[in-house]
N, C-alpha and C. Protein backbone atom coordinates (compact mmCIF):
# COMPACT_ATOMS: atom_id res chain seq x y z
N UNK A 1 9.11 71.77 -171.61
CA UNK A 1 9.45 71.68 -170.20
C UNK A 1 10.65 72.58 -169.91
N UNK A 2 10.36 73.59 -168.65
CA UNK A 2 11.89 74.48 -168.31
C UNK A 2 11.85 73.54 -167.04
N UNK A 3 13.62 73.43 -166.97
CA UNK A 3 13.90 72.63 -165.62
C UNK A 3 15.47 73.39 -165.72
N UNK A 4 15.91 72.88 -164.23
CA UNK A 4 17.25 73.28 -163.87
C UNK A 4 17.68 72.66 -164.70
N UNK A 5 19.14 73.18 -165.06
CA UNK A 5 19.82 72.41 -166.06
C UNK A 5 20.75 71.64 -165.44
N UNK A 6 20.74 70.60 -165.90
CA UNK A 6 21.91 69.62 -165.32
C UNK A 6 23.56 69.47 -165.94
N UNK A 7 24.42 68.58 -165.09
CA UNK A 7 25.62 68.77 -166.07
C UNK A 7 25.43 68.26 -167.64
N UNK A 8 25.29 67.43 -167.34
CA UNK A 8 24.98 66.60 -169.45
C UNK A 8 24.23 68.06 -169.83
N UNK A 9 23.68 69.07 -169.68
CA UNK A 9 23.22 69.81 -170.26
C UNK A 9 23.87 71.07 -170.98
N UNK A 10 25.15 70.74 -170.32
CA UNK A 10 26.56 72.13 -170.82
C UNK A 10 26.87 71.97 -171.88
N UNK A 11 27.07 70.63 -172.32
CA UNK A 11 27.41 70.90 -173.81
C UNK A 11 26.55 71.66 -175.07
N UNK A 12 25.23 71.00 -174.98
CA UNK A 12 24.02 72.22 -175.43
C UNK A 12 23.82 73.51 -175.37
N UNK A 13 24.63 73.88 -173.89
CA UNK A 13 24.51 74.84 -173.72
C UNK A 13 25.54 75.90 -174.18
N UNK A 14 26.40 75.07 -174.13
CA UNK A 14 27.55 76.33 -174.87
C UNK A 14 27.46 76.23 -176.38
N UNK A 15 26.74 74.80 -176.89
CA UNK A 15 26.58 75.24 -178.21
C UNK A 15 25.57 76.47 -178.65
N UNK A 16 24.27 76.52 -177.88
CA UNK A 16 23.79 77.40 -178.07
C UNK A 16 24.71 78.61 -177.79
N UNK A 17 25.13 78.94 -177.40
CA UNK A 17 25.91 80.41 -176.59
C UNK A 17 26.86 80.35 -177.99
N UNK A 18 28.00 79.42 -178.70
CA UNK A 18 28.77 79.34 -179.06
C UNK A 18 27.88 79.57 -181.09
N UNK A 19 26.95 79.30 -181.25
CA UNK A 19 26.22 79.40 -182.17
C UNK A 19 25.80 80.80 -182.20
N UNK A 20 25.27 80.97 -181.74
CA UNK A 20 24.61 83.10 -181.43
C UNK A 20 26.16 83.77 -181.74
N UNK A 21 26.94 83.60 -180.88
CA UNK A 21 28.19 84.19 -181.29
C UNK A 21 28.79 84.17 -182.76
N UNK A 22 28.54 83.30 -182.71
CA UNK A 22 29.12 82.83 -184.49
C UNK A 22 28.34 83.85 -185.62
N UNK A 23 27.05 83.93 -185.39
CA UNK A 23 26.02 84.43 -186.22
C UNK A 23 26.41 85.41 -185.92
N UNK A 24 27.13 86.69 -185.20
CA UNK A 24 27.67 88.06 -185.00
C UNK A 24 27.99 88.34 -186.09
N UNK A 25 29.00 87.49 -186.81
CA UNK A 25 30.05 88.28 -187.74
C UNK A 25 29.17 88.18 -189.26
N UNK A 26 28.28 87.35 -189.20
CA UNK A 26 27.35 87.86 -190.27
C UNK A 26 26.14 88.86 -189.65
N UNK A 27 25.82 88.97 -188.95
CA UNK A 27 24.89 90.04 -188.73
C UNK A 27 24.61 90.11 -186.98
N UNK A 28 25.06 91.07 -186.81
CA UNK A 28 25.33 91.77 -185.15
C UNK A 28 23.83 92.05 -184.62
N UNK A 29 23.56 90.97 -183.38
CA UNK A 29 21.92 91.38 -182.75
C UNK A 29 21.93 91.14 -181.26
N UNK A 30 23.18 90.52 -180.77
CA UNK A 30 23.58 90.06 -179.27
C UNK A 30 24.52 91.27 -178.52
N UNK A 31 25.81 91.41 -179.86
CA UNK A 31 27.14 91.85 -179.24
C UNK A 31 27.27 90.47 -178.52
N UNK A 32 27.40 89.29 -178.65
CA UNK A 32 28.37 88.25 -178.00
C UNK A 32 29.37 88.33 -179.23
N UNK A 33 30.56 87.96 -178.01
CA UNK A 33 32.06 87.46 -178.83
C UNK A 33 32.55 86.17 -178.36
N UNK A 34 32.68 85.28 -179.29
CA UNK A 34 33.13 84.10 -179.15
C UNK A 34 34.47 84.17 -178.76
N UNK A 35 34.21 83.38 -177.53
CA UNK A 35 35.13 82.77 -176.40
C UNK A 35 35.44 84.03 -175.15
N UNK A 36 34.56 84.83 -175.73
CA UNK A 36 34.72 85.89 -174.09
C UNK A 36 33.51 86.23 -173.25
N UNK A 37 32.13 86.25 -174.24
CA UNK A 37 30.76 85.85 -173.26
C UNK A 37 29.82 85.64 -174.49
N UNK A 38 28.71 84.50 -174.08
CA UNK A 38 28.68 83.74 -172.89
C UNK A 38 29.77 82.51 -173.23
N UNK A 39 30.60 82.00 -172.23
CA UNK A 39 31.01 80.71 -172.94
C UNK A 39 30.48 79.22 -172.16
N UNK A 40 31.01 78.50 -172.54
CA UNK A 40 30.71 77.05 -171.41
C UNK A 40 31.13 77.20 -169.83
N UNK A 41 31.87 77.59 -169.99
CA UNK A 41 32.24 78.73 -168.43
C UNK A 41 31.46 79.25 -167.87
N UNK A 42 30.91 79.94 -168.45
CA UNK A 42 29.73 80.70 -167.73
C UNK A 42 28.63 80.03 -167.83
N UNK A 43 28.41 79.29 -168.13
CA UNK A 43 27.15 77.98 -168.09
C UNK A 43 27.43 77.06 -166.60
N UNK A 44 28.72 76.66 -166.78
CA UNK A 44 28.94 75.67 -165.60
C UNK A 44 29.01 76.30 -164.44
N UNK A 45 29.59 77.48 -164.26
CA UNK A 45 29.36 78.43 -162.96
C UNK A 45 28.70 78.52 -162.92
N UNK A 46 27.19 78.85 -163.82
CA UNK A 46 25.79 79.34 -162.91
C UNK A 46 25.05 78.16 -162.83
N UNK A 47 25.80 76.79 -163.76
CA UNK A 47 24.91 75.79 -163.18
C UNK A 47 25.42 75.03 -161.61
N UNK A 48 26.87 75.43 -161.31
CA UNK A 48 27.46 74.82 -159.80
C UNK A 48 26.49 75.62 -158.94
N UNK A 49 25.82 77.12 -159.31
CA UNK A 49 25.23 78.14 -158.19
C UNK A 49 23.96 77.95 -158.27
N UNK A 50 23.40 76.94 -159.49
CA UNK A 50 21.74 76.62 -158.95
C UNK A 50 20.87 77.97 -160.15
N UNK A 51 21.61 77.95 -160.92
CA UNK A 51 21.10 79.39 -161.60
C UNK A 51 20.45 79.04 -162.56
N UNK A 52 20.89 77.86 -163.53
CA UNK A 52 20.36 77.57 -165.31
C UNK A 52 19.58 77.45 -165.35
N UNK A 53 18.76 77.48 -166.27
CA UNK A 53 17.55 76.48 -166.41
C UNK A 53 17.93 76.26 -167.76
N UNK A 54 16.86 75.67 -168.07
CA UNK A 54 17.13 74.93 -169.94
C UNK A 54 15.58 74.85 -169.75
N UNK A 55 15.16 74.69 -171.10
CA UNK A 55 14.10 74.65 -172.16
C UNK A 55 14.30 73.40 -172.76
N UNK A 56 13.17 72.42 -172.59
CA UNK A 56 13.35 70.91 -173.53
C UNK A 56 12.14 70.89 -173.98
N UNK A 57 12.27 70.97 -175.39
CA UNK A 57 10.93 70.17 -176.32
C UNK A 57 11.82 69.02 -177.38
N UNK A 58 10.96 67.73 -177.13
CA UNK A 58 11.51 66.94 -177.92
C UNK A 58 12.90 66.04 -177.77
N UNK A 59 13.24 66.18 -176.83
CA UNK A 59 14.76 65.97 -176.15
C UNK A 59 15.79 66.86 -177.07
N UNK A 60 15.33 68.20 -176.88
CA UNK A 60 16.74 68.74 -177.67
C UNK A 60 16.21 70.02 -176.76
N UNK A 61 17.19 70.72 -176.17
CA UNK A 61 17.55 72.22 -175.52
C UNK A 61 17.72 72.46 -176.29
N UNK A 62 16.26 73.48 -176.38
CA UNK A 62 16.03 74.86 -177.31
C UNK A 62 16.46 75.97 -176.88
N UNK A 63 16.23 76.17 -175.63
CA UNK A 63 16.80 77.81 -174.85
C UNK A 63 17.46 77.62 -173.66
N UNK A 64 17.96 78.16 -172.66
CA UNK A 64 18.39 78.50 -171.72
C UNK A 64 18.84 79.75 -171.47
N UNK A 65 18.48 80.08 -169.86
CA UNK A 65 18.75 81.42 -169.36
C UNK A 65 18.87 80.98 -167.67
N UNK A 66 19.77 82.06 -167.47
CA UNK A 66 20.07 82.06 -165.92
C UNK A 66 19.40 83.11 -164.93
N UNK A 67 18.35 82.25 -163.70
CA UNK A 67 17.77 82.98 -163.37
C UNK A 67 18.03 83.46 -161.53
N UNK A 68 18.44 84.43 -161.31
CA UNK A 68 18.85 84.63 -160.01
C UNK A 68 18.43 85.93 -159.42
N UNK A 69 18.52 86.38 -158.28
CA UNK A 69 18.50 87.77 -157.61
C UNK A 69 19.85 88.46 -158.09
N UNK A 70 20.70 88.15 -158.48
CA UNK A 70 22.14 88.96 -158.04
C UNK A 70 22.30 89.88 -159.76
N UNK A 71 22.28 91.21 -159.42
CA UNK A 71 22.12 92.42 -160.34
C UNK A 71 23.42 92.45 -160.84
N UNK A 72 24.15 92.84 -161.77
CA UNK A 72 25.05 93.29 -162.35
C UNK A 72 25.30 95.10 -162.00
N UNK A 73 26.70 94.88 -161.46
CA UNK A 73 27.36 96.28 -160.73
C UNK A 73 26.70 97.32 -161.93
N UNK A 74 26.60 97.10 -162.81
CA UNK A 74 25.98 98.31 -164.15
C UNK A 74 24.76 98.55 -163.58
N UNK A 75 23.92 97.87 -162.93
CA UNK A 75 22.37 98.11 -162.38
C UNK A 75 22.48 99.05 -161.60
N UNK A 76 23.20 99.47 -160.56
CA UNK A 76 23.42 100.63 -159.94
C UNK A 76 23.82 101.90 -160.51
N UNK A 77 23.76 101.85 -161.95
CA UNK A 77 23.85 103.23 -162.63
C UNK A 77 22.23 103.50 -163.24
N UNK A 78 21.59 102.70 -162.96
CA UNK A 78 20.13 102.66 -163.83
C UNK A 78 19.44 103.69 -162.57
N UNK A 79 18.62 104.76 -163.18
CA UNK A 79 17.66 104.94 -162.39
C UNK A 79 16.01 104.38 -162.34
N UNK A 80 15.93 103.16 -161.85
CA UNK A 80 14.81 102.30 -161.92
C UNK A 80 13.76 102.98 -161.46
N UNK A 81 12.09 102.36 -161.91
CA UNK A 81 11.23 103.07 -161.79
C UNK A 81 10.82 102.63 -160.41
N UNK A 82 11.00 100.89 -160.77
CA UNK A 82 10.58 100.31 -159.54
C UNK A 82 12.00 100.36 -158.27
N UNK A 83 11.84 101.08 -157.54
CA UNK A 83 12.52 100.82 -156.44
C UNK A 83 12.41 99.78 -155.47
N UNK A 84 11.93 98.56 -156.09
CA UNK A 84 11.85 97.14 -154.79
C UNK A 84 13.39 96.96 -154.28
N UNK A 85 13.35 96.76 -152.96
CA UNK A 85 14.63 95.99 -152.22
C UNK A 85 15.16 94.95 -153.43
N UNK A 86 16.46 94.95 -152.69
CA UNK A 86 16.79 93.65 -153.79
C UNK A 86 16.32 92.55 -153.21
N UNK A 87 15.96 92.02 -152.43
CA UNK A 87 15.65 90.86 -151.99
C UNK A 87 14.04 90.94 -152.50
N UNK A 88 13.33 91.85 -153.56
CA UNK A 88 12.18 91.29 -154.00
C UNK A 88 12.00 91.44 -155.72
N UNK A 89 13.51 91.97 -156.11
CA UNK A 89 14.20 91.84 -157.39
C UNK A 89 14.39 90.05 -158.10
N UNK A 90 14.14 90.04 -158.94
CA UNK A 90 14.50 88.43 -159.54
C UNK A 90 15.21 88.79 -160.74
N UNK A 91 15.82 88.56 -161.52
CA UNK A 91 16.64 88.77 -162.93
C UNK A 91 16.77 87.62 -163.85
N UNK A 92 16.84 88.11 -165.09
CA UNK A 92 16.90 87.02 -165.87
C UNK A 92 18.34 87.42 -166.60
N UNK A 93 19.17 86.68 -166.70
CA UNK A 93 20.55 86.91 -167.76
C UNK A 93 20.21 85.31 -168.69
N UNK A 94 21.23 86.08 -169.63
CA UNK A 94 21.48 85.53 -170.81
C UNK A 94 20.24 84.52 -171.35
N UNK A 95 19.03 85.10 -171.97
CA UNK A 95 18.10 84.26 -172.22
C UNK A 95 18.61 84.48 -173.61
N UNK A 96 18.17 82.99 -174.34
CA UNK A 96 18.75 82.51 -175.64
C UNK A 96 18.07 81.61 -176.19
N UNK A 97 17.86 81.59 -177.19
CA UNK A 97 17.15 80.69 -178.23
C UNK A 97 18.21 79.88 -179.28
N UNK A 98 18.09 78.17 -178.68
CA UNK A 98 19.13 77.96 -180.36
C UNK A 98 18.49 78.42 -181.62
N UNK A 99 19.21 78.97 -182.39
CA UNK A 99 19.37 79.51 -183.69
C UNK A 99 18.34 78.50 -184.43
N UNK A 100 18.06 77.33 -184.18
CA UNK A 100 17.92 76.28 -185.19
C UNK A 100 16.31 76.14 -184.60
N UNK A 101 16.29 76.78 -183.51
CA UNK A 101 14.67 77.00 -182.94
C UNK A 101 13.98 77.86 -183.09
N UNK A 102 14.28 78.79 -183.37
CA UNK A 102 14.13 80.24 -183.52
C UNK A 102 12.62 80.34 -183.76
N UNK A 103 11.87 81.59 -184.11
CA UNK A 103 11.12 82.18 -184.53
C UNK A 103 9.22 80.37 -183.84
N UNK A 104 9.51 80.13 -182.50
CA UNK A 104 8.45 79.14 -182.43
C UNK A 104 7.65 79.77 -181.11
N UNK A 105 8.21 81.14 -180.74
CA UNK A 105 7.63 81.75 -179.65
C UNK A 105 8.44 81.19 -177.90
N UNK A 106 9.23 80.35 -178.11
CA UNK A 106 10.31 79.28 -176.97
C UNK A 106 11.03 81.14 -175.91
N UNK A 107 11.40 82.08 -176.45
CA UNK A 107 11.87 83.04 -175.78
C UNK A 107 10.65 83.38 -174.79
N UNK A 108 9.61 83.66 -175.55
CA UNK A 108 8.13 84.28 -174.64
C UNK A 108 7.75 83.25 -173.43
N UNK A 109 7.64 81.84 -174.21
CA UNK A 109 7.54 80.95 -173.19
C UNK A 109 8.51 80.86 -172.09
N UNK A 110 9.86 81.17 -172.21
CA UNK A 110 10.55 81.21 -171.25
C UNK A 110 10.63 82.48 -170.41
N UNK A 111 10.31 83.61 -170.69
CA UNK A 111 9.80 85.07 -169.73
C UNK A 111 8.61 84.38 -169.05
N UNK A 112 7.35 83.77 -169.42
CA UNK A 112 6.30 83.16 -168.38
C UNK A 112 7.27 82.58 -167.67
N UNK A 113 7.83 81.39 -167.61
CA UNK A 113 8.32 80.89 -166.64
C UNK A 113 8.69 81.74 -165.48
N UNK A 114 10.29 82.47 -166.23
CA UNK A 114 10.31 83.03 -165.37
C UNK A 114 9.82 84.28 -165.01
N UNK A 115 8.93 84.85 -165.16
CA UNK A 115 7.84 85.47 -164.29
C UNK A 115 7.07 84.73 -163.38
N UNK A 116 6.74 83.36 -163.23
CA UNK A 116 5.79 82.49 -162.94
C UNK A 116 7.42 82.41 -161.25
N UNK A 117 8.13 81.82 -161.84
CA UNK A 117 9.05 81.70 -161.31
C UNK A 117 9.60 82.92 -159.70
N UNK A 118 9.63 84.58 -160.47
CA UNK A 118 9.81 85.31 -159.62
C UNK A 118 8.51 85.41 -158.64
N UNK A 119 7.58 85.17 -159.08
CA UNK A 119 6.20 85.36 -158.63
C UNK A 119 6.51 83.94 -156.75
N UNK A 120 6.99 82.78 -157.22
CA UNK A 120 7.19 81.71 -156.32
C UNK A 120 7.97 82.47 -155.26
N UNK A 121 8.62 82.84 -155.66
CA UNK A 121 9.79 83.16 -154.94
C UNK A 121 9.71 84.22 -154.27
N UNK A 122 8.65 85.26 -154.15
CA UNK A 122 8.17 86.48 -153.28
C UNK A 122 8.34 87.27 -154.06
N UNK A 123 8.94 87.96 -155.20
CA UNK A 123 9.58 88.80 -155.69
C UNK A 123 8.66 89.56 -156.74
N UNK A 124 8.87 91.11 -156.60
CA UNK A 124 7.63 91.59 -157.34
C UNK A 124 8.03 92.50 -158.53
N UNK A 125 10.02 92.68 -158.69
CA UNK A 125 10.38 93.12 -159.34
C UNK A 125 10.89 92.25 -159.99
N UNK A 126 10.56 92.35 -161.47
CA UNK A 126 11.09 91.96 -162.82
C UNK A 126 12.79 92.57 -163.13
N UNK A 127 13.57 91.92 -163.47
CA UNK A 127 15.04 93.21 -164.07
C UNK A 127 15.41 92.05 -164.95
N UNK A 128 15.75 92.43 -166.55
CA UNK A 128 16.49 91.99 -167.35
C UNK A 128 17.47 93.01 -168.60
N UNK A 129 18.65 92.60 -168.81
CA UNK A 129 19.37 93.67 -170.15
C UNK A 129 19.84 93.20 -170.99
N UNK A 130 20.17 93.62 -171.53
CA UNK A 130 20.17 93.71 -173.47
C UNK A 130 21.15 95.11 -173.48
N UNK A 131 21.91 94.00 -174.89
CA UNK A 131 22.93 95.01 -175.78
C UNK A 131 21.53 96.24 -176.69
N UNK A 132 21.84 96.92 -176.68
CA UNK A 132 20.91 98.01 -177.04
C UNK A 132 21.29 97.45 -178.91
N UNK A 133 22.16 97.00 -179.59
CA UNK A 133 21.91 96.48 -180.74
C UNK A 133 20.61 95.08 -180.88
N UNK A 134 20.25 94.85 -179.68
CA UNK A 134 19.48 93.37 -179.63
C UNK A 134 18.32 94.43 -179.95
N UNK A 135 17.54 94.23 -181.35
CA UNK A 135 16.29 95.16 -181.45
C UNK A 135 15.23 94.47 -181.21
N UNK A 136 15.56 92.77 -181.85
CA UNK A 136 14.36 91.71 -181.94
C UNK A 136 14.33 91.52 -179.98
N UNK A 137 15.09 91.83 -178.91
CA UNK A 137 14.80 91.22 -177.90
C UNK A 137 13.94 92.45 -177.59
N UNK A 138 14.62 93.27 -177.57
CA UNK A 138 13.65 95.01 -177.16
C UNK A 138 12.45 94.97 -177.28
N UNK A 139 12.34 94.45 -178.73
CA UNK A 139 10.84 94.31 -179.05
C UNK A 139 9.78 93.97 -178.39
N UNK A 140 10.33 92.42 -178.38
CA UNK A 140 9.53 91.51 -177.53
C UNK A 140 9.61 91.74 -175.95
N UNK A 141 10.42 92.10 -175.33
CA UNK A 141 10.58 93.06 -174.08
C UNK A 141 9.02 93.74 -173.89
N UNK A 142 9.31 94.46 -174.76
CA UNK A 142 8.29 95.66 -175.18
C UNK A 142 6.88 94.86 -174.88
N UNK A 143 6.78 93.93 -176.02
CA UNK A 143 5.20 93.61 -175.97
C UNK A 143 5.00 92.82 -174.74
N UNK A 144 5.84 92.51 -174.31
CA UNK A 144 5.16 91.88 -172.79
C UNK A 144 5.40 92.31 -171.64
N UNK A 145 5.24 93.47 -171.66
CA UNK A 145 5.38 94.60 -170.92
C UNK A 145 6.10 95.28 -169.92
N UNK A 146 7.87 95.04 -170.33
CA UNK A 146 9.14 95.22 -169.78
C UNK A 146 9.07 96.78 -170.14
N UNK A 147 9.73 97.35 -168.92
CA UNK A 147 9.69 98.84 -169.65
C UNK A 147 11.02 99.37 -169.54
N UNK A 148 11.53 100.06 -170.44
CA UNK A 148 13.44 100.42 -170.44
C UNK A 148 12.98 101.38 -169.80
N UNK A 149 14.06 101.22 -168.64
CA UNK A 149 14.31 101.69 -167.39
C UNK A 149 15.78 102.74 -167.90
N UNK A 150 16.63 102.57 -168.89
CA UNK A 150 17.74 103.27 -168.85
C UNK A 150 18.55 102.40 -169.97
N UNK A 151 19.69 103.32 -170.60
CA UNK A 151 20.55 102.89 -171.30
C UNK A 151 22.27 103.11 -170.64
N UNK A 152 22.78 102.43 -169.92
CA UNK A 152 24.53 102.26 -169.55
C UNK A 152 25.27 101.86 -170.26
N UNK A 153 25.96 103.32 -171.05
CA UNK A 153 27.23 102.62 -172.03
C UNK A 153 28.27 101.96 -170.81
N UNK A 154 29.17 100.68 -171.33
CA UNK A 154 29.91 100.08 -170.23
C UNK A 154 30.40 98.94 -171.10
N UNK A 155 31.54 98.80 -170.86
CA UNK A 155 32.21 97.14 -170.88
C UNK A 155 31.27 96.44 -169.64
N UNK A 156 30.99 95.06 -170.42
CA UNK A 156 30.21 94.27 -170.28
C UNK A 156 30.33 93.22 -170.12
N UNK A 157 30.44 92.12 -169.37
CA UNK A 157 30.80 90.74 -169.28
C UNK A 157 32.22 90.41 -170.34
N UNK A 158 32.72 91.68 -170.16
CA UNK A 158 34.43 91.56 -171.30
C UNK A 158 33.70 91.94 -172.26
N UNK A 159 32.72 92.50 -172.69
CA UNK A 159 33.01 92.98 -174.12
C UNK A 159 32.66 94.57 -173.93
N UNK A 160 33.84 95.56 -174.96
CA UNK A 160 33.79 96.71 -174.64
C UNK A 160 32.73 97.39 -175.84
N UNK A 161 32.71 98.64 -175.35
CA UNK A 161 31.39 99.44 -176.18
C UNK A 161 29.76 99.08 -176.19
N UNK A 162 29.28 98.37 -175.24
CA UNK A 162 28.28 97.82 -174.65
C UNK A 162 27.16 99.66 -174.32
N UNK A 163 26.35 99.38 -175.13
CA UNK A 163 25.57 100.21 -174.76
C UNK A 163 24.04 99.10 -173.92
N UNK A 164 23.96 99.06 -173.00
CA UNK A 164 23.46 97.96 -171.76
C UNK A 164 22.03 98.60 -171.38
N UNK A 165 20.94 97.83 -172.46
CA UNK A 165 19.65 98.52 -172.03
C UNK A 165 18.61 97.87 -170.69
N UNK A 166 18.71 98.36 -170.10
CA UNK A 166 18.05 97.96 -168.66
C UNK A 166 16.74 98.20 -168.62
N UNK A 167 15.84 97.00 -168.47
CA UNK A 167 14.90 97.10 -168.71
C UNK A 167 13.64 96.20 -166.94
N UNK A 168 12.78 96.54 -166.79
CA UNK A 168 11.70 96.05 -165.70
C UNK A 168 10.61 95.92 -165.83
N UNK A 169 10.03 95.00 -165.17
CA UNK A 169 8.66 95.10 -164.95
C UNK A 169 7.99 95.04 -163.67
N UNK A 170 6.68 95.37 -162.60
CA UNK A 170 6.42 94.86 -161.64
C UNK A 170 5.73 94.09 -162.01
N UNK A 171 5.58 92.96 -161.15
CA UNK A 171 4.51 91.64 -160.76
C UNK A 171 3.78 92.21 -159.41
């Protein structure tokens, strides 16, 4: 089940966020840095704005990602293929898998959603990004038919040397 995420749901949620980070310093696939993005902070702000969702199988949040119209100022350096208005743009940030869920297909299931999701909502442009070190997200990007739109080196939600792969699809 994906549903909005509720408050009782932050603590999960920054563990997930706070777990991915951790796993950096043994092997780099996010570029997250613990305690500067994502943190519980940035969970509770996009859950006060109506943004989270969460992923529940089993009563345990497996994933969460925040799903909204509003682009990141770096999107205006992309030259996109799809030129939709923004008002028929949908975005997905920070989609995440707990570590301890991993490898059950829970990321793919959560792109249906939200595709299923932008589709409700009028919107015919797809936009999501990735640290250009994320190869396993690229991938799967890839096979479900996101297409890199552009690469923006940039400091990034506070973290610097961000090479920021921008990627779309139409619906």
């Amino acid at each position: 089940m994906i549903r909005k995420a509720t408050a009782g749901d932050i603590p999960d949620v920054a563990g997930i966020y706070q777990a991915i980070a951790e796993m950096e310093a043994q092997r780099p696939m996010t570029g997250w840095k613990v305690g500067i993005y994502p943190t519980g902070r940035d969970a509770m702000d996009s859950l006060e704005k109506g943004h989270l969702f969460v992923m529940e199988k089993d009563g345990y949040i497996v994933a969460t990602g925040r799903i909204n119209q509003e682009q990141q100022p770096e999107y205006a350096l992309c030259d996109w293929q799809d030129k939709a208005p923004d008002d028929k743009v949908m975005v997905l940030h920070t989609l995440c898998v707990d570590p301890d869920f991993g490898g059950r297909g829970y990321a793919r299931e959560f792109l249906q959603f939200y595709e299923d999701y932008a589709r409700r909502h009028g919107c015919t442009c797809l936009r999501i990004d990735t640290n250009a070190i994320n190869t396993n997200a690229r991938a799967m990007y890839a096979k479900l038919g996101y297409r890199e739109a552009g690469i923006v080196p940039c400091t990034f939600n506070g973290i610097e040397g961000v090479d920021l792969v921008m990627l779309e699809k139409s619906i």
